[in-house]
Structures are given as C-alpha cells and as structure tokens.
Protein backbone atom coordinates (compact mmCIF):
# COMPACT_ATOMS: atom_id res chain seq x y z
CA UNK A 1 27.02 34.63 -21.06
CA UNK A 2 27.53 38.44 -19.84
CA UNK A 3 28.73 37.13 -16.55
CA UNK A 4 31.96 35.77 -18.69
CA UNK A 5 32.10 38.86 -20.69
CA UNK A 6 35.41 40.51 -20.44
CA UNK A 7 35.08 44.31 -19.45
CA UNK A 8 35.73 45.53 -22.92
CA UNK A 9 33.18 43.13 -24.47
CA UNK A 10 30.39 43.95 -22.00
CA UNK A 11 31.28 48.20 -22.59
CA UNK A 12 30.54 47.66 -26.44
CA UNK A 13 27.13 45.19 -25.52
CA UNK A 14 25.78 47.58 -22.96
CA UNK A 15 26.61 51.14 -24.62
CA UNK A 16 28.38 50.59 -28.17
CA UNK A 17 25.55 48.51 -29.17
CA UNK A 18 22.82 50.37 -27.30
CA UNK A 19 21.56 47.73 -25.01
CA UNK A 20 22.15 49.45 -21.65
CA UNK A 21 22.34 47.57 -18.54
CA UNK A 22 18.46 46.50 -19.80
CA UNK A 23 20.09 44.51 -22.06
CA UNK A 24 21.93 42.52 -19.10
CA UNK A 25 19.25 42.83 -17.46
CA UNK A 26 17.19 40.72 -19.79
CA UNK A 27 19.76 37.83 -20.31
CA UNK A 28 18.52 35.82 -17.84
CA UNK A 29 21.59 35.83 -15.67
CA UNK A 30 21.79 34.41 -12.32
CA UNK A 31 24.39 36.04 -10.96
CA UNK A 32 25.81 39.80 -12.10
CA UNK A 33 28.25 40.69 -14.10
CA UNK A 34 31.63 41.27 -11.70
CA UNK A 35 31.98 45.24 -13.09
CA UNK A 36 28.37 45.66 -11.09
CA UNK A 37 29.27 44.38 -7.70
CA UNK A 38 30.07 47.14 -5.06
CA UNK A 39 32.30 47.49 -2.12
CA UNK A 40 30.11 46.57 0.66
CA UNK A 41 29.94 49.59 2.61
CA UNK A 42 28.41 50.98 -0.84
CA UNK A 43 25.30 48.17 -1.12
CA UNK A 44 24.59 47.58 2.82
CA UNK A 45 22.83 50.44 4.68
CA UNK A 46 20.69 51.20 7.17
CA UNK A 47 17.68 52.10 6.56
CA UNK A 48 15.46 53.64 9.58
CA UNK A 49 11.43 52.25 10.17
CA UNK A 50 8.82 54.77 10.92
CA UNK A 51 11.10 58.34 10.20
CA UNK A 52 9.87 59.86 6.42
CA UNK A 53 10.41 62.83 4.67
CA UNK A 54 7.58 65.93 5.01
CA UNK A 55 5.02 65.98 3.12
CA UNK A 56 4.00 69.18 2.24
CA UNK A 57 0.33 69.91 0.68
CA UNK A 58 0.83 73.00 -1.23
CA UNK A 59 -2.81 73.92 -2.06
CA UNK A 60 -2.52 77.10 -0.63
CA UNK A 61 0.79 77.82 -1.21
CA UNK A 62 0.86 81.67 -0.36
CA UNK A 63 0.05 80.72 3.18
CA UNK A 64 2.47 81.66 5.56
CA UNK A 65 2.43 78.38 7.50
CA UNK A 66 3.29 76.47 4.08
CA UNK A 67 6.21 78.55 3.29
CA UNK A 68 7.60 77.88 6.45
CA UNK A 69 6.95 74.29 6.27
CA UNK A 70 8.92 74.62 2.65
CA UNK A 71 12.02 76.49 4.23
CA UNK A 72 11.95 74.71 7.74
CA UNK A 73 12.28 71.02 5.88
CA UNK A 74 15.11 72.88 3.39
CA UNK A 75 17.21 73.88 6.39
CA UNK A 76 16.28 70.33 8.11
CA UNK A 77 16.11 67.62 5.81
CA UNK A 78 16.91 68.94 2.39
CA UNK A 79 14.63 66.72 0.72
CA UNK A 80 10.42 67.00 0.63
CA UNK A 81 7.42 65.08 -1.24
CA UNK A 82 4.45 67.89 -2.04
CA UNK A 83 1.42 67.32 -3.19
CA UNK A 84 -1.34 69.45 -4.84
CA UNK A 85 1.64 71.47 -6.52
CA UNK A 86 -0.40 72.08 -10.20
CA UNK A 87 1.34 69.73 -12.33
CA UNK A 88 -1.52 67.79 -13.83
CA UNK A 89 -1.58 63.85 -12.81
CA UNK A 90 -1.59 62.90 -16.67
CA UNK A 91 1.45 65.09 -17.53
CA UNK A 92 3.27 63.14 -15.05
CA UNK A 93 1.69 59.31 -16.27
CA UNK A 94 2.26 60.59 -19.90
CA UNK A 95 6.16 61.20 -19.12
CA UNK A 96 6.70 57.92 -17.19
CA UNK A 97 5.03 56.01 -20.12
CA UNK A 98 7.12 57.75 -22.59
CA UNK A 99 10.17 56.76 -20.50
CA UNK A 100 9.43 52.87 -21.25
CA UNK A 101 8.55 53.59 -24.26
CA UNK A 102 12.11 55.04 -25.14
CA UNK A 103 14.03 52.07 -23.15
CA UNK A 104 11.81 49.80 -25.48
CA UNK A 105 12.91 50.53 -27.83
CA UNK A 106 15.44 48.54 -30.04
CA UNK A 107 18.76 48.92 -29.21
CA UNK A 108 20.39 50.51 -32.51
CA UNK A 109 17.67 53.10 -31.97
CA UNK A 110 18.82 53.88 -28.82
CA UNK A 111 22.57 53.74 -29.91
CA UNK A 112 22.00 57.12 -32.17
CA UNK A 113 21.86 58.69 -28.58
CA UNK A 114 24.93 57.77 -27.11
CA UNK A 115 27.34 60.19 -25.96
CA UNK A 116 29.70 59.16 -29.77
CA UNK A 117 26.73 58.84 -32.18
CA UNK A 118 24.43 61.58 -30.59
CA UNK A 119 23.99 64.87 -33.16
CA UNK A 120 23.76 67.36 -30.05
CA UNK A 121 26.07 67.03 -26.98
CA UNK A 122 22.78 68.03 -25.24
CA UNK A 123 21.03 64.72 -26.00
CA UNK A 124 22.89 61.67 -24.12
CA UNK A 125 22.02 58.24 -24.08
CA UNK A 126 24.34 56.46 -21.18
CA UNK A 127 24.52 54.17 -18.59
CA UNK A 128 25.97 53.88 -15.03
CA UNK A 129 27.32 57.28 -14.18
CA UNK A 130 30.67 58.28 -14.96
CA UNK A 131 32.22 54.68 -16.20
CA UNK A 132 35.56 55.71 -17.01
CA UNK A 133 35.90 56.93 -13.27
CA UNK A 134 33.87 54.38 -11.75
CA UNK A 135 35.33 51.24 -10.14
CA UNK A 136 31.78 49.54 -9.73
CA UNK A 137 29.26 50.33 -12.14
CA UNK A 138 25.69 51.48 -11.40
CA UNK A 139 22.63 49.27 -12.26
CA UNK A 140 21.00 52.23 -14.49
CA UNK A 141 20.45 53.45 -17.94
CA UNK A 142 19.41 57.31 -18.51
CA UNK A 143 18.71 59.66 -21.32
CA UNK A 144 19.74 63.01 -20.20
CA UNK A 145 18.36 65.91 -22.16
CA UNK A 146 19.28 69.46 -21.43
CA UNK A 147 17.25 72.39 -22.49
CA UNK A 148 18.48 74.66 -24.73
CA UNK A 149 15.57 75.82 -26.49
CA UNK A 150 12.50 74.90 -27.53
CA UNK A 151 13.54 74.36 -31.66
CA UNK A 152 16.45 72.58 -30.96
CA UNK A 153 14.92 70.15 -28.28
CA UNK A 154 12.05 69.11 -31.34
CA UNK A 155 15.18 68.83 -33.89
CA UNK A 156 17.52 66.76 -31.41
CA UNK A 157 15.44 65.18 -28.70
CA UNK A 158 14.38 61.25 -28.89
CA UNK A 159 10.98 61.74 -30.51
CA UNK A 160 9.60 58.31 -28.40
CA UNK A 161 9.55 61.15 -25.51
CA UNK A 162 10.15 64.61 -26.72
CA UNK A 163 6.44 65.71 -26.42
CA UNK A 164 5.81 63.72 -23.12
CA UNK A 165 9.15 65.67 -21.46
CA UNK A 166 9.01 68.66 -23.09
CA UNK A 167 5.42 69.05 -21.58
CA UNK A 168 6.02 68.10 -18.21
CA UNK A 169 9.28 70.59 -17.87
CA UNK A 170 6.57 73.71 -19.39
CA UNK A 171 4.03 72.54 -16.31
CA UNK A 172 6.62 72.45 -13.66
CA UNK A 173 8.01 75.89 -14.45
CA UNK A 174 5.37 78.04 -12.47
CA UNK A 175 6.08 75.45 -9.32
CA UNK A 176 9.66 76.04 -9.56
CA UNK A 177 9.51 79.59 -9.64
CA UNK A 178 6.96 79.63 -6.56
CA UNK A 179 9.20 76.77 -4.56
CA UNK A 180 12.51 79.15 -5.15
CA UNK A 181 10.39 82.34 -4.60
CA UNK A 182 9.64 80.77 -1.56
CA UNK A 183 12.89 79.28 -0.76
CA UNK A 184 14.87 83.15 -1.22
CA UNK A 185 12.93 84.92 0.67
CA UNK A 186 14.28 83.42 3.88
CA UNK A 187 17.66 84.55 2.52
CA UNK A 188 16.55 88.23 2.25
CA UNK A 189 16.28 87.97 -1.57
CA UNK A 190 12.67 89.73 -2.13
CA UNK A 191 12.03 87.28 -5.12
CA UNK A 192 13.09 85.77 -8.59
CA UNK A 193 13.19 88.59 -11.37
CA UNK A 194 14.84 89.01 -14.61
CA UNK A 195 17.57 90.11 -12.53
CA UNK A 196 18.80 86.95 -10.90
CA UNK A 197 16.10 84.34 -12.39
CA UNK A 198 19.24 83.50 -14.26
CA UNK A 199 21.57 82.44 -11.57
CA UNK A 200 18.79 80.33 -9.54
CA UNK A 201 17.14 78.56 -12.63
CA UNK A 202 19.11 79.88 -15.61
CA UNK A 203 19.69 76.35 -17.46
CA UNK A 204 17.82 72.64 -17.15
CA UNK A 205 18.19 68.63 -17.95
CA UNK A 206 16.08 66.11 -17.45
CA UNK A 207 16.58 62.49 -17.51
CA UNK A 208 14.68 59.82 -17.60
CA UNK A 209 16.27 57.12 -16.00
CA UNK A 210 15.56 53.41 -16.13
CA UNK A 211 16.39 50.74 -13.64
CA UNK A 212 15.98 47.37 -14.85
CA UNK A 213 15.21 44.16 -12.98
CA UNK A 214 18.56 42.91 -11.40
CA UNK A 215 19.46 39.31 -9.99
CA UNK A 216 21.41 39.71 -6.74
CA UNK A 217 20.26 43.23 -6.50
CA UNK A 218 21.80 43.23 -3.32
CA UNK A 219 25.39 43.34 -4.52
CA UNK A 220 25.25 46.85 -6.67
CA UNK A 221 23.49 49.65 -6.50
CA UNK A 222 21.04 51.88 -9.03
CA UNK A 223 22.50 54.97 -8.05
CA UNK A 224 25.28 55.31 -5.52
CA UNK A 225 25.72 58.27 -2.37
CA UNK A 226 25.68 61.66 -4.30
CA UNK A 227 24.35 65.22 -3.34
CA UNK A 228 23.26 66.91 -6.58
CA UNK A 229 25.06 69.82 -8.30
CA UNK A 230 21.48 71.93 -9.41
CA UNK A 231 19.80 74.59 -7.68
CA UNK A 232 16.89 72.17 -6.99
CA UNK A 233 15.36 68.79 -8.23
CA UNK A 234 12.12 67.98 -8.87
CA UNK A 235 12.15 64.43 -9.16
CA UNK A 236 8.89 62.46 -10.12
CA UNK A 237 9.20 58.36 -9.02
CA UNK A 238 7.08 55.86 -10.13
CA UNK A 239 5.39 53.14 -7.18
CA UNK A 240 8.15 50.81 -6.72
CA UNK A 241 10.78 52.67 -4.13
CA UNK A 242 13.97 52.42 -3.88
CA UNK A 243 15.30 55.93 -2.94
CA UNK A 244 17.11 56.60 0.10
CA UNK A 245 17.93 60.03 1.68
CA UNK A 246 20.43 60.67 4.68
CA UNK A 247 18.58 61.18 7.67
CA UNK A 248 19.58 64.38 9.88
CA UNK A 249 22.04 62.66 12.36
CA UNK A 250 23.75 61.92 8.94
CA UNK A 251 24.32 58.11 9.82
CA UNK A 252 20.81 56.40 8.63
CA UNK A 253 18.68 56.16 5.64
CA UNK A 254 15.07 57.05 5.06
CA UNK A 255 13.36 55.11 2.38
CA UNK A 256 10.91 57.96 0.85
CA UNK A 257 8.07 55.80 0.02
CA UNK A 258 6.59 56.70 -3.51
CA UNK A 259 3.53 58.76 -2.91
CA UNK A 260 0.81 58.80 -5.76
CA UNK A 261 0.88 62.12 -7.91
CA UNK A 262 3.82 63.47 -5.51
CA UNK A 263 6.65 64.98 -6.52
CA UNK A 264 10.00 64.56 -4.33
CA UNK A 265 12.17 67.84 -3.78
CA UNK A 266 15.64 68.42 -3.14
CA UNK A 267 18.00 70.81 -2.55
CA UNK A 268 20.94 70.98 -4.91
CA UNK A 269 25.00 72.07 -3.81
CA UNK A 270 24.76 74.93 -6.08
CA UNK A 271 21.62 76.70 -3.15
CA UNK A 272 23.69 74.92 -0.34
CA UNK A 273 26.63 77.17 -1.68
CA UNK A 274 24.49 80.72 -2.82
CA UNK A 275 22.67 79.80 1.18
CA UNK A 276 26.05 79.50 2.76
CA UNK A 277 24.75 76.27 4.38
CA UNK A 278 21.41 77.47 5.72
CA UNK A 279 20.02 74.88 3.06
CA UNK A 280 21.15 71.66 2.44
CA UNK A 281 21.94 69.31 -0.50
CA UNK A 282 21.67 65.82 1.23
CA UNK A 283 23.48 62.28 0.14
CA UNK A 284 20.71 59.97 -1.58
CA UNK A 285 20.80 56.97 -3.78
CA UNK A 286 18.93 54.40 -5.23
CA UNK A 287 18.85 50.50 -4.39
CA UNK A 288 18.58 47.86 -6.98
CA UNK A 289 15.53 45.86 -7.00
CA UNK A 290 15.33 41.97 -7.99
CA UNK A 291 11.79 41.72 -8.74
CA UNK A 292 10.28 45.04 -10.48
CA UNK A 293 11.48 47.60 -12.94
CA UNK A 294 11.95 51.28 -11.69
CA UNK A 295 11.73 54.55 -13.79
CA UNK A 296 12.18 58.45 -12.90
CA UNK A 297 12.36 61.14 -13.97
CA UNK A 298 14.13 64.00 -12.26
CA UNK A 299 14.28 67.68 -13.68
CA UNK A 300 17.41 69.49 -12.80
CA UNK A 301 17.27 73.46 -12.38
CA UNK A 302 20.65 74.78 -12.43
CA UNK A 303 22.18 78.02 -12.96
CA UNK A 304 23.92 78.67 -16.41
CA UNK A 305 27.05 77.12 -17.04
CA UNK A 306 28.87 80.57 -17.05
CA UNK A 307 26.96 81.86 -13.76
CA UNK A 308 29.79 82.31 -10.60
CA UNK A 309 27.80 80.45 -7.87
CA UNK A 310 29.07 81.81 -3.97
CA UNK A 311 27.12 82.78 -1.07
CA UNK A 312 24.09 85.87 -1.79
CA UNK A 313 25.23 89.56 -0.40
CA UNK A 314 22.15 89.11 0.65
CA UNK A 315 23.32 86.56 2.72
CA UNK A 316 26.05 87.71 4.21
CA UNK A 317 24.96 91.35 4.81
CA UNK A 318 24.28 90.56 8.61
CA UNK A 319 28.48 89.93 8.97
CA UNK A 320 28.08 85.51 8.31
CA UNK A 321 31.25 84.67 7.62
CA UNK A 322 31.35 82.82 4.21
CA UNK A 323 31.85 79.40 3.89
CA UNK A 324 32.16 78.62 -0.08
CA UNK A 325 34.23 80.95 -2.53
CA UNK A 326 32.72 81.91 -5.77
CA UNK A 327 33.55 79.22 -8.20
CA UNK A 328 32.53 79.25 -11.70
CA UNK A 329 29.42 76.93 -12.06
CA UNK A 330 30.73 75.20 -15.35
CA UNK A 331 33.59 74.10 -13.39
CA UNK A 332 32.00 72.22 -10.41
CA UNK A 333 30.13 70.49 -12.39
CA UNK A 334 32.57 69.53 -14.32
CA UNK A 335 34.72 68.37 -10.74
CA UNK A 336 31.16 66.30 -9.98
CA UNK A 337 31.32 64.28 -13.15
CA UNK A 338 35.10 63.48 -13.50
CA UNK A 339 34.84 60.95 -10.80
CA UNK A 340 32.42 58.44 -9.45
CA UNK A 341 29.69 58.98 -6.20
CA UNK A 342 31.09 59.77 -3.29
CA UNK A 343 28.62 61.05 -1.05
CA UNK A 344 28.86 64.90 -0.58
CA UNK A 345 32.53 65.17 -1.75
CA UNK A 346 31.43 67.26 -4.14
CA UNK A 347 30.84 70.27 -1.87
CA UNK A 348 34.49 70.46 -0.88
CA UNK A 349 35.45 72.03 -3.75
CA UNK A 350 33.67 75.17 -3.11
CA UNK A 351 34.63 75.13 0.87
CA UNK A 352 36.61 77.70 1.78
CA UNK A 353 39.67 76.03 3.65
C-alpha cells in the first residue's frame, strides 16, 4: 500500500489530502514508507541511565535560591522541567485533549489548514518539518498557530482547539514574564518593561504536534537534532517520552522523563545570541515510538519578526568580546526553516567569524 507509494503519490495522501503521517500511520503497514527512514547516525543514539534534567519547584519563585537554580541550569543544561509554576493542571489536560481532538478529525477538515488551502499564513497545518529540504522525513504532524491577536486567532484558528490553546498561551504569560525576568537579571538587564518586553517576547506560535504510532520506529525519527530559534519554549508533553536533550559533554542524550503537571523549558538561539553564550539553546529531538501515540504542545516566545537580535549592551558593558553580530530576527528564522535539522547549525549564522 503506502510502502509502494511513489514519493509524489504519498506527498498528495499525507498533506494534499490532509491525512498527515496519521494517515500512514493507520494503514496497517509493516514496514515504513522508504521517504521516513533516516541515515543511521540520525535514528541511533545514546542515551545516558540515571543523568536528568533539574527539576525546579517554583512555589516560591522570588526566592533567591530558585532564581539561581533557574539561571545556573540555563548556563548548564539549557533545558529544565518546573513544577508548581501557576498554570492550572486542567488548562494543560484541556489543551492536550483538544490536540487529539483536532488530529481526529477527518482529513478534508484538516486539509483547509494546510500551508495552500489555509485563509491566514498564520494558521498551518503540516507535516514533517521542512519537506522540500528534507532528505528523510520526520514521523510528525503539527498545527502551528502564531499569535497575532486575539480577533484574528477566533476568525482563523481551528475551532476543534482555538479555546483550549488560546487559554493555555493567556495562563502561561505571567510565568514567562517571571522565568525571563528572572533569566535577565543575571545579564544586568533590571527587568522586562515596555521598553524591551518586545525584543524578549514580542511575537508567539504554538503547535500542537502529533506523533502517531509508527512500525519500525526505530528507523526514523519524530523530530530530528535541532536547537530552537525563540527566546524560550515552554513545552508541555504528555506521559509517553520520547524527548531527548544533549547532555553537557555534548556527546550523550538524556531522556527527560514526562513529569505529571510539569512543564519542560528551554532556551532558544535567539537568548543564546542577546546572552552572548552565557545561556544556551541545546540540540533535542524526539524518537518515534511503535506502541503509543505522543502529543505536545510547545509555546514558542520569540522576538518580533522585525526585532535585530545581537548580544545586550548590557552584556557587553564589562569589555566581553561579542560573539554573534546583530542579524535581523526575520532572517534567521527564515535560514532555520530553508533546510532540514541539523543539530545547532543554526547558530552559525549569527557567529561572528
């Protein structure tokens, strides 16, 4: 069946059509589809036993000891799981259930969505992640919604989970602006106003991704080696793992073990670039999985696209010699999308030679 598909037949099934890589998913295959199966460096990895992520409990998070904990594991490990952080444990069930219910639904539906049917090039049903550039695809679907305003996301956003992911971007907005209040003040910034609130969080997306069932899940990947381009993520996971991190010596992989009403947080390029490396945006990705279905959902707080991202004055006040030049934030993220994962490639663009 999909397994003799030719490439252009199995494009139009999975995205002309709607039917994602659910839709392959749920043909009973044995084997995948060749246009899935990755080089093997990209599907074996190791992955190290008893080293995790921190955890941080941010129930008092104006103590002094916390914010430390929040810089120290930005600088570190780029990635940590909090818990106690005020965004209400139904807000975050209510979003994950909307996110099946949006990948149930039929596939014509979710056709209006795609990136040639859509009615706002901020609403944008997919799959994989950048298939024109990829030479193995990814084993995910996503709906990526970016935030424009509050009108146009009820006039253009999938009502199966506008409410559900409207809601749980308005609860997470006084825990971002704590975690990057936090975050600045070790880089001499005294805290986010309406003078740079802009730059740090000036523009978000959030997806909901889906990651079906796959048969030899050990030949692709969900989501391959990729840093993201944002400020920060604040990704919530449902229980069935699957996401790896780089581990400091930059050779492992920690698995970061789902964590009941947690919410996993990483550092984007865009505050590896305005820190001049003090924090860092570390490689992750996702592994397929051959017996259970996986959903997130991951908000993305980015500066605007017209914002010049560079290291802070701030910053570099003490004499640091800058690493990145000021690029024009539009730009690297377009240089991120135009070609397939590779790790932390990304970041190059903005070195300074």
């Amino acid at each position: 069946m999909a397994a003799a598909m030719s490439s252009s037949d199995l494009s139009e099934f999975v995205m002309v059509k709607g039917n994602g890589v659910k839709g392959v998913s749920e043909m009973g295959l044995k084997s995948i589809p060749r246009e899935y199966i990755q080089p093997l460096e990209e599907r074996t990895v190791k992955v190290v036993d008893g080293e995790s992520i921190p955890i941080i409990d941010m129930w008092n998070g104006d103590d002094g000891e916390v914010q430390d904990a929040i810089c120290d594991a930005a600088e570190k490990w780029g990635f940590f799981q909090i818990i106690n952080h005020g965004v209400p444990l139904h807000v975050l069930e209510n979003v994950k259930d909307a996110t099946h219910r949006f990948y149930e639904m039929p596939p014509q539906e979710k056709a209006k969505f795609t990136k040639q049917n859509s009615v706002s090039k901020h609403v944008r049903y997919g799959s994989s992640f950048s298939p024109e550039a990829e030479k193995a695809l990814e084993w995910k679907d996503y709906l990526s919604l970016f935030y424009v305003s509050e009108d146009e996301a009820q006039s253009t956003w999938p009502p199966a989970c506008r409410d559900e992911a409207l809601e749980y971007m308005k609860r997470s907005e006084i825990l971002i602006k704590k975690l990057l209040n936090v975050l600045v003040k070790r880089l001499n910034v005294n805290k986010i106003d309406e003078t740079n609130e802009v730059l740090f969080m000036g523009s978000k997306r959030i997806n909901l991704n889906y990651y079906p069932i796959c048969p030899n899940h050990d030949l692709t990947v969900a989501i391959g080696r990729h840093s993201d381009v944002s400020t920060l993520t604040i990704l919530l996971q449902d229980d069935t793992g699957g996401l790896h991190v780089r581990s400091p010596n930059h050779r492992d992989w920690i698995h970061v073990p789902p964590l009941s009403g947690a919410l996993v947080i990483n550092i984007g390029d865009a505050l590896q670039v305005m820190s001049n490396g003090r924090y860092k945006s570390i490689e992750h990705r996702v592994s397929a999985n051959g017996s259970k279905t996986r959903v997130s959902v991951p908000i993305f707080v980015n500066p605007r696209p017209s914002d010049v991202i560079g290291p802070l004055p701030q910053v570099l006040a003490s004499g640091e010699k800058a690493l990145y030049k000021n690029v024009l934030y539009s730009d690297y993220v377009k240089h991120f999308f135009r070609k397939s994962h590779d790790g932390k490639m990304t970041i190059e663009y903005a070195k300074i030679c």
